[in-house]
Structure formats: structure tokens, C-alpha cells
Protein backbone atom coordinates (compact mmCIF):
# COMPACT_ATOMS: atom_id res chain seq x y z
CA UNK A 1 -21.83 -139.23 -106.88
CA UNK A 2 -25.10 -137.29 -105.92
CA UNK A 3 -28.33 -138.18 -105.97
CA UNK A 4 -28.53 -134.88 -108.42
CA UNK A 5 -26.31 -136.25 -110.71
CA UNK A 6 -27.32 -139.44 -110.93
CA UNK A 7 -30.97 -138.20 -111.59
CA UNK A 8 -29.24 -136.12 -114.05
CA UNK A 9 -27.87 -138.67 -115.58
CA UNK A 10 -30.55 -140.78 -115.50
CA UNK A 11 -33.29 -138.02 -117.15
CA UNK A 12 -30.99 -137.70 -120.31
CA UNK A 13 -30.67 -141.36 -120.87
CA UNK A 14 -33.99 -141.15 -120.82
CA UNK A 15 -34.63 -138.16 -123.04
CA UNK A 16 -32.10 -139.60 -125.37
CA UNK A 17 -33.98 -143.06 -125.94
CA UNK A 18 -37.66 -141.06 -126.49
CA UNK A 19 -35.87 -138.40 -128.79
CA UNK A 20 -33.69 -141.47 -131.24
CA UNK A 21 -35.74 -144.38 -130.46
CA UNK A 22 -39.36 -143.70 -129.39
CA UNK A 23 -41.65 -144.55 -126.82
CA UNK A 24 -40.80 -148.45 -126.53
CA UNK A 25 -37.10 -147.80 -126.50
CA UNK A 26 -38.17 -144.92 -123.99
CA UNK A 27 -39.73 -148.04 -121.77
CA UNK A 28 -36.96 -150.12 -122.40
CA UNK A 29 -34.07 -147.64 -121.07
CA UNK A 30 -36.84 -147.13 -118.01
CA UNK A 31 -37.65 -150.46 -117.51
CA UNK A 32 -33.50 -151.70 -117.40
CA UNK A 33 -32.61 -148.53 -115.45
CA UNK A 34 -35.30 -150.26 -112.37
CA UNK A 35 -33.78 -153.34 -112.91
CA UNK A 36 -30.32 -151.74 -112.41
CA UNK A 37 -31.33 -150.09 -109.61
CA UNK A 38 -32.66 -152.79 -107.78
CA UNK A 39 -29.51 -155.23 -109.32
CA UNK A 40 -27.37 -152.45 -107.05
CA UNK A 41 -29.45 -151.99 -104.20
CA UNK A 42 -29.27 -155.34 -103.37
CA UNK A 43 -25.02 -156.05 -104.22
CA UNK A 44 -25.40 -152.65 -101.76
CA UNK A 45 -27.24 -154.43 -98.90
CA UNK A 46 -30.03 -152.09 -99.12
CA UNK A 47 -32.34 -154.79 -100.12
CA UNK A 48 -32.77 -158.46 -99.88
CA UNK A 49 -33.86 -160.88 -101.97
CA UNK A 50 -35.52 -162.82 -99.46
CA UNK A 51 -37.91 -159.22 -98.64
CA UNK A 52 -40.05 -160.40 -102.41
CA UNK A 53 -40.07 -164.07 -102.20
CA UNK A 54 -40.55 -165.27 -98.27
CA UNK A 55 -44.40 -165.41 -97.59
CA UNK A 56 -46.04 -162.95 -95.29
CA UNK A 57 -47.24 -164.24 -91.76
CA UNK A 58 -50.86 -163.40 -92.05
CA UNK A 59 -52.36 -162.75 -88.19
């Protein structure tokens, strides 16, 4: 699937949950769609866990 599409996709979901449920459902489709994202980035290998939670080495 496309990066198109899945913005597509993505922008209704949104639209739908402002139109039916206002702004806090609005935030809450937003809000899980990010954690989604970042859920699948990381079962991807894109990201790792370890990238928010190990301390930086400060020089």
C-alpha cells in the first residue's frame, strides 16, 4: 500500500471521528493512530525501543 493511500486512509478516519464524535474523539483516533504507527515501526525494525529509553552520552 502507498504512502497516498494510507494518508488517505488515515485523513478520513480522522474526519470521521471530528464529524460523529467531536474534538476529543478527534484526539483520540489521532492520538491511537501515533501509537499504531510507532507499535509498527518498531515490529518493522524501523525503530528501536532502546533509541527512547538508553541515556544519552553527554561530552
Amino acid at each position: 500500500m502507498s504512502a497516498a493511500t494510507v494518508g488517505l486512509a488515515a485523513g478520513m478516519a480522522l474526519g470521521f471521528a471530528a464529524f460523529f464524535g467531536g474534538f476529543w474523539a478527534f484526539l483520540l483516533v489521532a492520538f491511537l493512530g501515533l501509537v499504531g504507527l510507532i507499535i509498527g515501526r518498531v515490529l518493522q525494525g524501523d525503530l528501536e525501543l532502546s533509541d527512547f529509553t538508553r541515556p544519552r552520552n553527554r561530552l
